[in-house]
C-alpha atoms as a PDB file:
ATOM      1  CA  UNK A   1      96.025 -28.231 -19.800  1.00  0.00           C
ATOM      2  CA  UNK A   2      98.304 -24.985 -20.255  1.00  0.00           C
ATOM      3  CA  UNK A   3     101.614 -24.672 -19.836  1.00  0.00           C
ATOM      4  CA  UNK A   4     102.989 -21.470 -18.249  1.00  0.00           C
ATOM      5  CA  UNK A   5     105.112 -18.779 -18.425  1.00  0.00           C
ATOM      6  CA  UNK A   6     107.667 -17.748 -14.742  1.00  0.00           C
ATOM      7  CA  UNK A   7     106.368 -15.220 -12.972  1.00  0.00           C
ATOM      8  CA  UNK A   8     107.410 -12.791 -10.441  1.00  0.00           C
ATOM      9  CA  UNK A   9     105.891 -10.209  -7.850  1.00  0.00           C
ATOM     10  CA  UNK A  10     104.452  -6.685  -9.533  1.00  0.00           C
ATOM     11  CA  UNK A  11     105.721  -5.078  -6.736  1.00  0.00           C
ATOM     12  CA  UNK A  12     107.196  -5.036  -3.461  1.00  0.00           C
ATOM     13  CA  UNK A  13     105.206  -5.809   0.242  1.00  0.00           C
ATOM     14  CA  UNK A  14     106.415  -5.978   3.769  1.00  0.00           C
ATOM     15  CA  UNK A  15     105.741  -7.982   7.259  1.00  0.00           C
ATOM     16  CA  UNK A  16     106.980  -7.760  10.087  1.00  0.00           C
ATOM     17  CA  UNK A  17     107.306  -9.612  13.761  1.00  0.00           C
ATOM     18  CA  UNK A  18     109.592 -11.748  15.522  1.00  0.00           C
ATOM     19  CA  UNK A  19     111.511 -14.453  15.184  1.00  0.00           C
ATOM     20  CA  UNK A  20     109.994 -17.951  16.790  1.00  0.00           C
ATOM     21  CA  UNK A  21     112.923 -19.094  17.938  1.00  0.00           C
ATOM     22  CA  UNK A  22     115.415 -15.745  17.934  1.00  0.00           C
ATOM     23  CA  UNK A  23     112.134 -13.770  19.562  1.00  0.00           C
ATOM     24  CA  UNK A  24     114.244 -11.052  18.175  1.00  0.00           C
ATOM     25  CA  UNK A  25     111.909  -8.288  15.865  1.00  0.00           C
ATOM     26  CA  UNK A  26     112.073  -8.415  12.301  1.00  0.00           C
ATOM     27  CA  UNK A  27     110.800  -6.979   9.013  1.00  0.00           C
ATOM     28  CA  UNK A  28     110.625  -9.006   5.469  1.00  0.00           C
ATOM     29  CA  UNK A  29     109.807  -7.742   2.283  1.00  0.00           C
ATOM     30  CA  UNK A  30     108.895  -9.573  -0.439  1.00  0.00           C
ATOM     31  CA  UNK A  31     109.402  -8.289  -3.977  1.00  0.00           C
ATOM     32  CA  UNK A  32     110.241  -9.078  -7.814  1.00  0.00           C
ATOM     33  CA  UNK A  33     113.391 -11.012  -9.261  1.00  0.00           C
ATOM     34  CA  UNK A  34     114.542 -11.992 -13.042  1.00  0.00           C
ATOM     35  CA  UNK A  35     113.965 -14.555 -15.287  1.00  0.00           C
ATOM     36  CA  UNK A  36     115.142 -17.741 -13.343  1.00  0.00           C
ATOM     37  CA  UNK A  37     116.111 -16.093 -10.769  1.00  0.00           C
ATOM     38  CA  UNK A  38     114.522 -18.258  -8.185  1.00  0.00           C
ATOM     39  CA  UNK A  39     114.463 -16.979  -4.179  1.00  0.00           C
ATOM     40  CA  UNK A  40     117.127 -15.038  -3.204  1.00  0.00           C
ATOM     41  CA  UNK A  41     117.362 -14.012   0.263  1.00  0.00           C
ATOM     42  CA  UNK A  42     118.843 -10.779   0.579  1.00  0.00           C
ATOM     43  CA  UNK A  43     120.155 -10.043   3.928  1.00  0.00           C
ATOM     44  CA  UNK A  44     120.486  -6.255   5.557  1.00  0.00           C
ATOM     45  CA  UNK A  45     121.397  -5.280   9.031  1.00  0.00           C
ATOM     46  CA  UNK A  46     124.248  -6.870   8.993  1.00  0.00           C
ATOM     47  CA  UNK A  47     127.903  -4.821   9.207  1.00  0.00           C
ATOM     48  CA  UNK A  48     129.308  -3.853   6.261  1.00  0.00           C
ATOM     49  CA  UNK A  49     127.243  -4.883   3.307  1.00  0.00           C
ATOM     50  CA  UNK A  50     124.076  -6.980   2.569  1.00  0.00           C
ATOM     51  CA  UNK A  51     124.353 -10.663   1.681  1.00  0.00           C
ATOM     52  CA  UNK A  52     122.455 -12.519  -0.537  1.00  0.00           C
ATOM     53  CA  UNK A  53     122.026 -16.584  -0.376  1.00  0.00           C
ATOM     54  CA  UNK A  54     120.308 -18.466  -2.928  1.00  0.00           C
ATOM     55  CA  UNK A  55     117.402 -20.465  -1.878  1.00  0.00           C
ATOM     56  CA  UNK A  56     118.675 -23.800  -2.673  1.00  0.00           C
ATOM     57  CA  UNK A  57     119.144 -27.399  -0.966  1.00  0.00           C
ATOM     58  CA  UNK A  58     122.936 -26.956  -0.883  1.00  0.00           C
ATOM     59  CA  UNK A  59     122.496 -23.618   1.244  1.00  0.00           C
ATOM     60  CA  UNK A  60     120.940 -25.738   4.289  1.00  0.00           C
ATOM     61  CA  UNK A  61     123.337 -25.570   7.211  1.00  0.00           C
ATOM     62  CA  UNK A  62     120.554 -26.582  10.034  1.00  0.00           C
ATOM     63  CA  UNK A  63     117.545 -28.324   9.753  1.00  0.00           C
ATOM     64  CA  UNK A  64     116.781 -29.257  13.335  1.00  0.00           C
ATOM     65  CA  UNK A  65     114.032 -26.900  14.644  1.00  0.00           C
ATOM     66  CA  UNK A  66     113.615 -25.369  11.207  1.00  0.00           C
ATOM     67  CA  UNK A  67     115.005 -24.545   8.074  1.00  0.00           C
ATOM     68  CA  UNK A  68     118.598 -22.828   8.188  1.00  0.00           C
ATOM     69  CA  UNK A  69     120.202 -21.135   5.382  1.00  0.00           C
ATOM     70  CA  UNK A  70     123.590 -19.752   5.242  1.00  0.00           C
ATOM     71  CA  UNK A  71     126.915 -20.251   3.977  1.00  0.00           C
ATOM     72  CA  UNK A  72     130.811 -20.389   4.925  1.00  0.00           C
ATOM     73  CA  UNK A  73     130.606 -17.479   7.066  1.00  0.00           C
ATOM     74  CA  UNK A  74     127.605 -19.096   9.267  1.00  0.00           C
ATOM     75  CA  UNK A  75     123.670 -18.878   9.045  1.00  0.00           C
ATOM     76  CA  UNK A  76     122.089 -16.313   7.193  1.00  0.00           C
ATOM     77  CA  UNK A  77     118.124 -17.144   7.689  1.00  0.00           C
ATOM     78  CA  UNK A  78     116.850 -19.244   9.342  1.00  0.00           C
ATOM     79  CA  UNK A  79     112.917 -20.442   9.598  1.00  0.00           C
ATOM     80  CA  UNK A  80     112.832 -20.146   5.835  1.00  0.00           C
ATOM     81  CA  UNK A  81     110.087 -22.769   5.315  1.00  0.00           C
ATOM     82  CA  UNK A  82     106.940 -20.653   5.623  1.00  0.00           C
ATOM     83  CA  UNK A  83     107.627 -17.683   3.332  1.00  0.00           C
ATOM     84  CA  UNK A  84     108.764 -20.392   0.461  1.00  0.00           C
ATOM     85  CA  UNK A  85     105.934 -22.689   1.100  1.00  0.00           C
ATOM     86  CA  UNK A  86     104.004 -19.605   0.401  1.00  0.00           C
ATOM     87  CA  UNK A  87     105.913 -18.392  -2.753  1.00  0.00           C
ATOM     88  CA  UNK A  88     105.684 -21.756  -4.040  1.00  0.00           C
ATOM     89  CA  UNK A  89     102.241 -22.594  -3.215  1.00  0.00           C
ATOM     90  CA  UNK A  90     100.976 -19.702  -4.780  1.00  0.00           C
ATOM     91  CA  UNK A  91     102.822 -20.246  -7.503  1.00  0.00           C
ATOM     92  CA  UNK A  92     105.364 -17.668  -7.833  1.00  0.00           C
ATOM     93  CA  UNK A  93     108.586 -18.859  -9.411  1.00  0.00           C
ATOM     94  CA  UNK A  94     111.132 -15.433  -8.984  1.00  0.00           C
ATOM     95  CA  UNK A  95     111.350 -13.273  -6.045  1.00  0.00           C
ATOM     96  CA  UNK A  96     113.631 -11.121  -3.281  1.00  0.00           C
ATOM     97  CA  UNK A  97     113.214 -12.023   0.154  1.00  0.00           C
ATOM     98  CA  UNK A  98     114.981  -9.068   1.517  1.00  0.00           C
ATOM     99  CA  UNK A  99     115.027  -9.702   5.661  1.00  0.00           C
ATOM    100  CA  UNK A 100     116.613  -7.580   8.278  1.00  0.00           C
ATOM    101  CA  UNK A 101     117.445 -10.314  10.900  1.00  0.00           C
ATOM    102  CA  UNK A 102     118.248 -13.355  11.198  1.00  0.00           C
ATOM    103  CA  UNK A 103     114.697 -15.001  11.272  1.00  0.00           C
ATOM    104  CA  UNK A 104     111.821 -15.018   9.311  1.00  0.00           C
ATOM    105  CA  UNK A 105     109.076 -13.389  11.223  1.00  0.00           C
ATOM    106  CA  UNK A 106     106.860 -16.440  12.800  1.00  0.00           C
ATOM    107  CA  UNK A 107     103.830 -14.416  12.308  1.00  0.00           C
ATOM    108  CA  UNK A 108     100.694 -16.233  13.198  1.00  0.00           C
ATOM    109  CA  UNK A 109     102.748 -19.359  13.014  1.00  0.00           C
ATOM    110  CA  UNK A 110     101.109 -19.920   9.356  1.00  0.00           C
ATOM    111  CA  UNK A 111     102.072 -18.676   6.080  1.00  0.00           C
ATOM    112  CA  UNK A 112      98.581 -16.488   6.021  1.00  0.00           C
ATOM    113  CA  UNK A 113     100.821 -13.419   6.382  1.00  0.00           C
ATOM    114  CA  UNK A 114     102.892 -14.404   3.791  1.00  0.00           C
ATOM    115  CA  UNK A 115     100.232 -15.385   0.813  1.00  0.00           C
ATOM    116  CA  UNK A 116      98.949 -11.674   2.146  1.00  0.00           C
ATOM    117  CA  UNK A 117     101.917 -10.094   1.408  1.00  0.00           C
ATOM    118  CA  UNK A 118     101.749 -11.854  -2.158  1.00  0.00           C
ATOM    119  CA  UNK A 119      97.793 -10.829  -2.781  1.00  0.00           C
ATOM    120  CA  UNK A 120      98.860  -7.060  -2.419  1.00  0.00           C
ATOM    121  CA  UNK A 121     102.292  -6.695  -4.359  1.00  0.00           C
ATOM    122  CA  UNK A 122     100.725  -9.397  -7.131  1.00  0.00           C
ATOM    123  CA  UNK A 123     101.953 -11.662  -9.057  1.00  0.00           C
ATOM    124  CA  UNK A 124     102.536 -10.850 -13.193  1.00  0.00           C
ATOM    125  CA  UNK A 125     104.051 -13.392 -15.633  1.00  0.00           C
ATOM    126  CA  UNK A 126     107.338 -13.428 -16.764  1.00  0.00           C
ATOM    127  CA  UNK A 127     108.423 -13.437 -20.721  1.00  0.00           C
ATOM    128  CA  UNK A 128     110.096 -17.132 -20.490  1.00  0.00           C
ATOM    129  CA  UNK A 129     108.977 -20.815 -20.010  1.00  0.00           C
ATOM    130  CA  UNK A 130     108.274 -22.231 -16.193  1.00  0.00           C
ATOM    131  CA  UNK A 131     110.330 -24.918 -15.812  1.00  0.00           C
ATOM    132  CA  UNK A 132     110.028 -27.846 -13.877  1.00  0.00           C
ATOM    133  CA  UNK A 133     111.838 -30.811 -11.709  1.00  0.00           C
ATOM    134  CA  UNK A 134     110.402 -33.784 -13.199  1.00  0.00           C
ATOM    135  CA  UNK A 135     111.187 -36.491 -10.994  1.00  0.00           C
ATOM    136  CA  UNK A 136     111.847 -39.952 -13.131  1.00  0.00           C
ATOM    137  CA  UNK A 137     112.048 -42.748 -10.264  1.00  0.00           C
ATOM    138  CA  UNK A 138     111.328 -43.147  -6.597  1.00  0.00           C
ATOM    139  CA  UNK A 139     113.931 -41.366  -4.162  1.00  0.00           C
ATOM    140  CA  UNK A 140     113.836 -42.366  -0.616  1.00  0.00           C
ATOM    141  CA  UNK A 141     115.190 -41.524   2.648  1.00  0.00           C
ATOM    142  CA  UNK A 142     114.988 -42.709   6.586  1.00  0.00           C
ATOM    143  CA  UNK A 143     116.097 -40.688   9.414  1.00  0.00           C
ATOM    144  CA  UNK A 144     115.464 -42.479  12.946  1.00  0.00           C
ATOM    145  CA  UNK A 145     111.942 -43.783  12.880  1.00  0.00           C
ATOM    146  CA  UNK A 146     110.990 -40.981  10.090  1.00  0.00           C
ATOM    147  CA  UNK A 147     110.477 -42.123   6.368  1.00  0.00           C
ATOM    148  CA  UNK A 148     110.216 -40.037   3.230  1.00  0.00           C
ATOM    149  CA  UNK A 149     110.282 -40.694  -0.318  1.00  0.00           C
ATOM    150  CA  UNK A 150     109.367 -38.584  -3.516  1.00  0.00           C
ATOM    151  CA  UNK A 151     108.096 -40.626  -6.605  1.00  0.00           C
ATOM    152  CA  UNK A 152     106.915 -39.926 -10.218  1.00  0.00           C
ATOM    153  CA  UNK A 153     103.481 -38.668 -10.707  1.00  0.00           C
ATOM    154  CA  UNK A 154     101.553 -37.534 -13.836  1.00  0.00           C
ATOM    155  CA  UNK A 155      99.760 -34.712 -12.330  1.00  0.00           C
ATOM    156  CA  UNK A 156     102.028 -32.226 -10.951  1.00  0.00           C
ATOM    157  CA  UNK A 157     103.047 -32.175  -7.371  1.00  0.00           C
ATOM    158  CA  UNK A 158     101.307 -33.998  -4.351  1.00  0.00           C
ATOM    159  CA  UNK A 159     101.816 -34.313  -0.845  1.00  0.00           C
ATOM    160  CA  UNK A 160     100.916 -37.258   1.659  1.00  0.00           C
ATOM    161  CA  UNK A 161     101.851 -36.613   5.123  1.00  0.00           C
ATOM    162  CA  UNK A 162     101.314 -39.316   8.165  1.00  0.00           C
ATOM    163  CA  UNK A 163     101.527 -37.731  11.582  1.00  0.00           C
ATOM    164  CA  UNK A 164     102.222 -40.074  14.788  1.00  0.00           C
ATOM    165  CA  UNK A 165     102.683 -38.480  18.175  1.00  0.00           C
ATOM    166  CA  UNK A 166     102.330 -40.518  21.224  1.00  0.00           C
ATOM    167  CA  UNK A 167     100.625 -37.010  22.920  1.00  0.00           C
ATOM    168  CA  UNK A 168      97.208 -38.246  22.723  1.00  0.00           C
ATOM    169  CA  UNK A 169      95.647 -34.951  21.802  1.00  0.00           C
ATOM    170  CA  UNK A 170      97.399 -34.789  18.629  1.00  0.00           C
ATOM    171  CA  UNK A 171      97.396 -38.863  18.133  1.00  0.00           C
ATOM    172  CA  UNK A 172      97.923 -40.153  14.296  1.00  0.00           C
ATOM    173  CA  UNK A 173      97.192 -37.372  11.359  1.00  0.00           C
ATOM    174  CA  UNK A 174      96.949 -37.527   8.104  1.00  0.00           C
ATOM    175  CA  UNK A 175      96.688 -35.112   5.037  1.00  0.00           C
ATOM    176  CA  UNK A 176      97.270 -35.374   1.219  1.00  0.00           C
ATOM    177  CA  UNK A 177      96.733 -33.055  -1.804  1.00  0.00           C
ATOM    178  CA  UNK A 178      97.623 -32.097  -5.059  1.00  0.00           C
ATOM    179  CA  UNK A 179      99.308 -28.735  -4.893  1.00  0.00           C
ATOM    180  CA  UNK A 180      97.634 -25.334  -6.603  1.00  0.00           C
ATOM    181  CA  UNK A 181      97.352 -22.018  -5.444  1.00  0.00           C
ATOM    182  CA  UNK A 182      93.717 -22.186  -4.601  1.00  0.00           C
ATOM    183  CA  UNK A 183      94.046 -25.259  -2.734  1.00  0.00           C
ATOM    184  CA  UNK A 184      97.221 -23.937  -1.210  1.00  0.00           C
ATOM    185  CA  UNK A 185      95.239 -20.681   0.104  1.00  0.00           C
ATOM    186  CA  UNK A 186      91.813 -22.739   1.449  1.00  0.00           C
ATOM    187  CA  UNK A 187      93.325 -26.319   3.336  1.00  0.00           C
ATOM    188  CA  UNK A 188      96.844 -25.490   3.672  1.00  0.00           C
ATOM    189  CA  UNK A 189      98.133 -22.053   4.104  1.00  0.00           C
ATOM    190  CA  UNK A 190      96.542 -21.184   7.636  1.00  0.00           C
ATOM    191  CA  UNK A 191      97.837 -24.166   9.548  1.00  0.00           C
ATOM    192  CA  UNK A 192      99.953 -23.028  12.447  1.00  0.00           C
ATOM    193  CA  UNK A 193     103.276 -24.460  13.874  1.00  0.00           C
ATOM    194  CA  UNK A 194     102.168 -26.768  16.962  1.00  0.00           C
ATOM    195  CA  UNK A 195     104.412 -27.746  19.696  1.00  0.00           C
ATOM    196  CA  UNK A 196     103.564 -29.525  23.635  1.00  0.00           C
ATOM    197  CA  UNK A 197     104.185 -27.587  26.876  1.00  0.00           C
ATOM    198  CA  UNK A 198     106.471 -30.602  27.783  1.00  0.00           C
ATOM    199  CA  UNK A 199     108.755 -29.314  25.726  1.00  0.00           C
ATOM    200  CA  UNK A 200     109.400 -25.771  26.183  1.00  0.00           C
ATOM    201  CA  UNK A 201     111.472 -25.785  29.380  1.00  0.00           C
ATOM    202  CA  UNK A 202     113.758 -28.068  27.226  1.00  0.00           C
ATOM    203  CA  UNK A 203     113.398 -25.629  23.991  1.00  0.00           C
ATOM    204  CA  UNK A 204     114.097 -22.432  26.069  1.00  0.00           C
ATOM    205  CA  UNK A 205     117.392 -23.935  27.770  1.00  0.00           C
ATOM    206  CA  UNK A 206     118.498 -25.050  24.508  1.00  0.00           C
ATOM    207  CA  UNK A 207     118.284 -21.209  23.087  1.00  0.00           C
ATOM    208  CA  UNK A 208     114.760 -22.478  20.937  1.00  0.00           C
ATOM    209  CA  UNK A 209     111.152 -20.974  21.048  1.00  0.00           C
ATOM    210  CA  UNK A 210     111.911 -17.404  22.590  1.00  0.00           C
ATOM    211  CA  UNK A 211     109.692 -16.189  20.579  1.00  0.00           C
ATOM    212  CA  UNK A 212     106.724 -18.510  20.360  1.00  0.00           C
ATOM    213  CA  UNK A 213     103.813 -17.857  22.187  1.00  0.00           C
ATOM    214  CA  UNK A 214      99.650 -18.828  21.961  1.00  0.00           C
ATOM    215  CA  UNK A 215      99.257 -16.368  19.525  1.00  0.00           C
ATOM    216  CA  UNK A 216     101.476 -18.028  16.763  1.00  0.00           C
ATOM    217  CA  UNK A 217     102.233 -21.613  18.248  1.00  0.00           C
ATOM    218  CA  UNK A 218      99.293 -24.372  18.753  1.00  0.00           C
ATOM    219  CA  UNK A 219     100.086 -26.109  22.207  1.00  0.00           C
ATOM    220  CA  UNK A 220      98.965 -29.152  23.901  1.00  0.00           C
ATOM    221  CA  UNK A 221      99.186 -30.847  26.838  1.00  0.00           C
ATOM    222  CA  UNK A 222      98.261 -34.709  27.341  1.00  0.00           C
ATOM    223  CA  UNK A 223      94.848 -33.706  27.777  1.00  0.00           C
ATOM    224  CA  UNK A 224      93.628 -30.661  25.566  1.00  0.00           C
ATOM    225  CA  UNK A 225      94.748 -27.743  23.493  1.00  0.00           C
ATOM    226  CA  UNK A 226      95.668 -25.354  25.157  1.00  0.00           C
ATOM    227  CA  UNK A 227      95.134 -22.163  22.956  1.00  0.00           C
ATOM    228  CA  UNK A 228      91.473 -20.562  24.217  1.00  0.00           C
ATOM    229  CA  UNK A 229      90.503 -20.150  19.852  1.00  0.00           C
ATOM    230  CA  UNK A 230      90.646 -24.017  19.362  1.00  0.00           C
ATOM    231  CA  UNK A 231      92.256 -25.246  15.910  1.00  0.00           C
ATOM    232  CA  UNK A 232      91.504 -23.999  12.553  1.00  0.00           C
ATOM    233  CA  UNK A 233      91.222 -27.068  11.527  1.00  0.00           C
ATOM    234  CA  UNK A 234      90.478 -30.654  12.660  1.00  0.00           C
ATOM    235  CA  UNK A 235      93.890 -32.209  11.302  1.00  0.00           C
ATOM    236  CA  UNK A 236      95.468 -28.522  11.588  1.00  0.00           C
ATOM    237  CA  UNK A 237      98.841 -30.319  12.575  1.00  0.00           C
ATOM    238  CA  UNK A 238      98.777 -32.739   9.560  1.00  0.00           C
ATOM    239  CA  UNK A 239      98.328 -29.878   7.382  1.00  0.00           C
ATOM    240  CA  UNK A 240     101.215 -28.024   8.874  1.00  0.00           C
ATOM    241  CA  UNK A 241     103.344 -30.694   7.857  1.00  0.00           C
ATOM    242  CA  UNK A 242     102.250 -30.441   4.423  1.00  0.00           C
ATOM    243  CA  UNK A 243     102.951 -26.634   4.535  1.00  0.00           C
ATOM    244  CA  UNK A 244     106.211 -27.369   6.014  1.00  0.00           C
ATOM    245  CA  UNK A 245     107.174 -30.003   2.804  1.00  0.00           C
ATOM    246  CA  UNK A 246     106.213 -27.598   0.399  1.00  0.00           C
ATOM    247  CA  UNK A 247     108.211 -24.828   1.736  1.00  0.00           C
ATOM    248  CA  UNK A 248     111.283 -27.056   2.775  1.00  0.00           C
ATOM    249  CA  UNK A 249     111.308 -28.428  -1.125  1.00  0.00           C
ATOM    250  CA  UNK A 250     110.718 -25.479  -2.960  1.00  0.00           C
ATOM    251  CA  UNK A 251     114.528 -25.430  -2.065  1.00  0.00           C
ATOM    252  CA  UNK A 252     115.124 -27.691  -5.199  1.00  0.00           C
ATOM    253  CA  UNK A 253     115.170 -24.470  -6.876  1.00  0.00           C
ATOM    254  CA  UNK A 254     111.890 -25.095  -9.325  1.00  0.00           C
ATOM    255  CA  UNK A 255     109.082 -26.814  -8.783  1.00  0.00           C
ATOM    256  CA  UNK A 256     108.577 -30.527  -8.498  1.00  0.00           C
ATOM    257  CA  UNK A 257     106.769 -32.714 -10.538  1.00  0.00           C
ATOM    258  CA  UNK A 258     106.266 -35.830  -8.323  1.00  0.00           C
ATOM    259  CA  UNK A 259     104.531 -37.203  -5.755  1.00  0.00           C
ATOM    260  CA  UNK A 260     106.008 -36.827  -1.739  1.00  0.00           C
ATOM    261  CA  UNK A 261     105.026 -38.990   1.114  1.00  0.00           C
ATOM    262  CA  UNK A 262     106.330 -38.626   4.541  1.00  0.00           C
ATOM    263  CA  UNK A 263     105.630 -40.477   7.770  1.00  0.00           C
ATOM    264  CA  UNK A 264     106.390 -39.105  10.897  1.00  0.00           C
ATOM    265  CA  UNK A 265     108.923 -36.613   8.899  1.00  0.00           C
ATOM    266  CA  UNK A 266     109.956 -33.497   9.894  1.00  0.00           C
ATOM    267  CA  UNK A 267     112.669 -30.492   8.191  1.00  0.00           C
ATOM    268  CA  UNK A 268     115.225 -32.964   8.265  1.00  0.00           C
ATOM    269  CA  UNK A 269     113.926 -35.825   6.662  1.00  0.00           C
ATOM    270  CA  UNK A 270     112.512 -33.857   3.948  1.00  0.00           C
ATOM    271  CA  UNK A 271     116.138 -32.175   2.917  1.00  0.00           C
ATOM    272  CA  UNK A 272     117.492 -35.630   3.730  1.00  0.00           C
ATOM    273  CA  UNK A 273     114.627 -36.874   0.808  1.00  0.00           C
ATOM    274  CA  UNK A 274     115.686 -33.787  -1.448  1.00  0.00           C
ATOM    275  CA  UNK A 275     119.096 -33.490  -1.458  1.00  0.00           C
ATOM    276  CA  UNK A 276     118.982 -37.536  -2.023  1.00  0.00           C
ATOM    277  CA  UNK A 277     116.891 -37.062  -5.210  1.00  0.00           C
ATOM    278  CA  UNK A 278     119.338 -34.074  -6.557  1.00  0.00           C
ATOM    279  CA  UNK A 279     122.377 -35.960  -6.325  1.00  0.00           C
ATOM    280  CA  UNK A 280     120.994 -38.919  -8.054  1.00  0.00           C
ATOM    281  CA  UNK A 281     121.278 -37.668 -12.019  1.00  0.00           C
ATOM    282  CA  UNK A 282     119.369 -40.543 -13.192  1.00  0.00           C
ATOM    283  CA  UNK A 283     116.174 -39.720 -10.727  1.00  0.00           C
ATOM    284  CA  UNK A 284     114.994 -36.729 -12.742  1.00  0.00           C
ATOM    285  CA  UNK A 285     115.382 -33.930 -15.167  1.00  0.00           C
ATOM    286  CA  UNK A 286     114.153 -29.971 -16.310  1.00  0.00           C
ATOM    287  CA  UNK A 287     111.543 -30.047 -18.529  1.00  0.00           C
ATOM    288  CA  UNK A 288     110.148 -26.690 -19.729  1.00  0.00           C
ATOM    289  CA  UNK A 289     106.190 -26.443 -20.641  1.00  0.00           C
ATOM    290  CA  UNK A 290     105.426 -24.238 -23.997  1.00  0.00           C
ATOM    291  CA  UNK A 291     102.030 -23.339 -24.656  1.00  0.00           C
ATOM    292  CA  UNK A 292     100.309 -26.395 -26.603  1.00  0.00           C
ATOM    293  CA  UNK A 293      97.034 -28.320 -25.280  1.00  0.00           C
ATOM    294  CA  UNK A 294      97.990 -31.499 -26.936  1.00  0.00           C
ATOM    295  CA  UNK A 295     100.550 -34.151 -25.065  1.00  0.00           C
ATOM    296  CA  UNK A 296     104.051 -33.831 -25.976  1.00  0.00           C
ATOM    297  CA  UNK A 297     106.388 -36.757 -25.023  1.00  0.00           C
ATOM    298  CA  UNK A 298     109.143 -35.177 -23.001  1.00  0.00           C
ATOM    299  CA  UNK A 299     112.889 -36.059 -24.676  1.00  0.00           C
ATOM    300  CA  UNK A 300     116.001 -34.737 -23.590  1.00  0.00           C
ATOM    301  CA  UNK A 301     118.938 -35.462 -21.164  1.00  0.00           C
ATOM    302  CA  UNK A 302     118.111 -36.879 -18.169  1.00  0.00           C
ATOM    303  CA  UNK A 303     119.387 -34.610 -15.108  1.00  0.00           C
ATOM    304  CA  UNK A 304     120.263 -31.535 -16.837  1.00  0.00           C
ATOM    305  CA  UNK A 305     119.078 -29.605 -20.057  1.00  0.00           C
ATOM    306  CA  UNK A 306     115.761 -28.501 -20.889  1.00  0.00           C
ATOM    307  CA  UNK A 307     113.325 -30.605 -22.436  1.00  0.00           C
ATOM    308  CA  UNK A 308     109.575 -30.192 -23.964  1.00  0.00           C
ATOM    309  CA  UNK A 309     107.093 -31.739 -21.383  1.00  0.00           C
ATOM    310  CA  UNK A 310     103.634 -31.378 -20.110  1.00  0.00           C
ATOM    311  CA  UNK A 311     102.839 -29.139 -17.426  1.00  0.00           C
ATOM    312  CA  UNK A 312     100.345 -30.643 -15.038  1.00  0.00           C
ATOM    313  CA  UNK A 313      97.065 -28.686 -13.675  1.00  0.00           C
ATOM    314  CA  UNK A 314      98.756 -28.143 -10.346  1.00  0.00           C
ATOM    315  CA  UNK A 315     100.312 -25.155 -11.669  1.00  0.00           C
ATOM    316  CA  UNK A 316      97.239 -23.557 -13.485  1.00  0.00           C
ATOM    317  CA  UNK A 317      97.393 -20.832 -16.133  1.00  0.00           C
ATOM    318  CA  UNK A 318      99.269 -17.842 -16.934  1.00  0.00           C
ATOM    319  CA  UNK A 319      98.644 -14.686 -14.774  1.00  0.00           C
ATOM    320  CA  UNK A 320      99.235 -11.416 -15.755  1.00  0.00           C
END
């Protein structure tokens, strides 16, 4: 096993679309930060001067139909969780997410556009240690009939997501796997946003899904799908799930070492899982990887402070 160094973009790349929920038309682009930096959203369009918001648990303001950043002055971004579940996933620890609206751009409904963008600015190491969340004891949370919980785990960061809908199309789901970027890119990185055509009179009164259409939404009725290109996978809405989790708790501001199970879980149950675990001091600490192949045993203050510790294979090698 290696241990790595941070890294960041080489350069800058851009998307653009519309909002899934604004439908209002957007343009993001993605591009390098400092040393432990982490994700800054940088904010333009706005009257007088840009804004900037850390990407963090304590800057979630929404978390109802998606992931809402902002601060005393209202939301900033909103739909966040793609773009970070892409960042993270591909295992980028520093970057500007500079965004001229007030949505991320939905895209295809995946985070394909997003790992994209990262492929052509690229991704260089940084001259400091990665470090990590290490989480020490199981964290739990319940919201309604939803139940999360983040544990320990020796080999990085996994997700297990359980999927329940009483729509018979989609049924019970269920995906799990340890997070790297190549496993990231193949099984988890294409799954679209789903939604049923129950729902969107409902969403549309409520100011929701303006911008969602077949061509970045998977919809059902209670009999089929109803996009004519069929899924991209079998358990495409499981997987979603999993993209959403990553992207939703890359807002602990490093990446986790632990293991995350949901069931039936959506944004808010994950942030209700996260922000659980980061209040409780005793339930984990940073550890920072150096560059040794044998096993250290970690030692340091639990909660804060940086401590020697073993990186798991989740987060691969240096990349220059």
């Amino acid at each position: 096993m290696k241990f790595s160094r941070q890294t960041t973009l080489r350069a800058q790349a851009t998307v653009a679309g519309v909002g899934v929920h604004s439908g209002l038309p957007v343009t993001l682009t993605l591009g390098p930060a400092p040393v432990d930096a982490g994700f800054v959203f940088v904010r333009t369009g706005l009257e007088g001067s840009d804004r900037e918001i850390q990407a963090t648990a304590d800057q979630v303001i929404a978390t109802d139909f998606a992931t809402v950043l902002g601060d005393r002055d209202g939301p900033l971004v909103s739909t966040a969780e793609h773009v970070l579940a892409a960042l993270r996933g591909m295992g980028v620890d520093n970057a500007t997410i500079e965004i001229d609206g007030p949505e991320v751009p939905i895209m295809d409904g995946s985070a394909a556009a997003f790992i994209a963008a990262i492929d052509q600015a690229g991704i260089v190491s940084q001259p400091a240690q990665r470090r990590f969340i290490q989480v020490l004891k199981p964290i739990s949370a319940k919201v309604g009939d939803s139940f999360g919980e983040i544990r320990p785990y020796a080999n990085g960061f996994r997700v297990d997501i359980e999927i329940d809908f009483t729509n018979p199309v989609i049924g019970q789901q269920s995906y799990g796997f340890d997070l790297n970027p190549e496993r990231f890119r193949r099984e988890v990185g294409r799954a679209r946003t789903f939604g049923l055509m129950c729902d969107v009179a409902r969403l549309w009164s409520a100011g929701y899904a303006l911008g969602a259409s077949f061509d970045n939404t998977v919809v059902f009725d209670d009999e089929r799908l109803l996009n004519t290109e069929g899924l991209r996978y079998a358990d495409e809405c499981a997987r979603h799930k999993v993209l959403d989790v990553i992207g939703d708790l890359a807002l602990a501001g490093l990446p986790l070492l632990g293991a995350y199970r949901s069931v039936r879980g959506g944004h808010k149950l994950n942030h209700a899982v996260l922000t659980a675990l980061l209040a409780d001091r005793t339930a984990w600490r940073v550890v920072e990887g150096e560059a040794v192949r044998r096993t250290t045993r970690p030692v340091g203050e639990v909660g804060r402070g940086i401590v020697g510790g073993r990186i798991a294979a989740a987060y691969g090698p240096d990349v220059s």
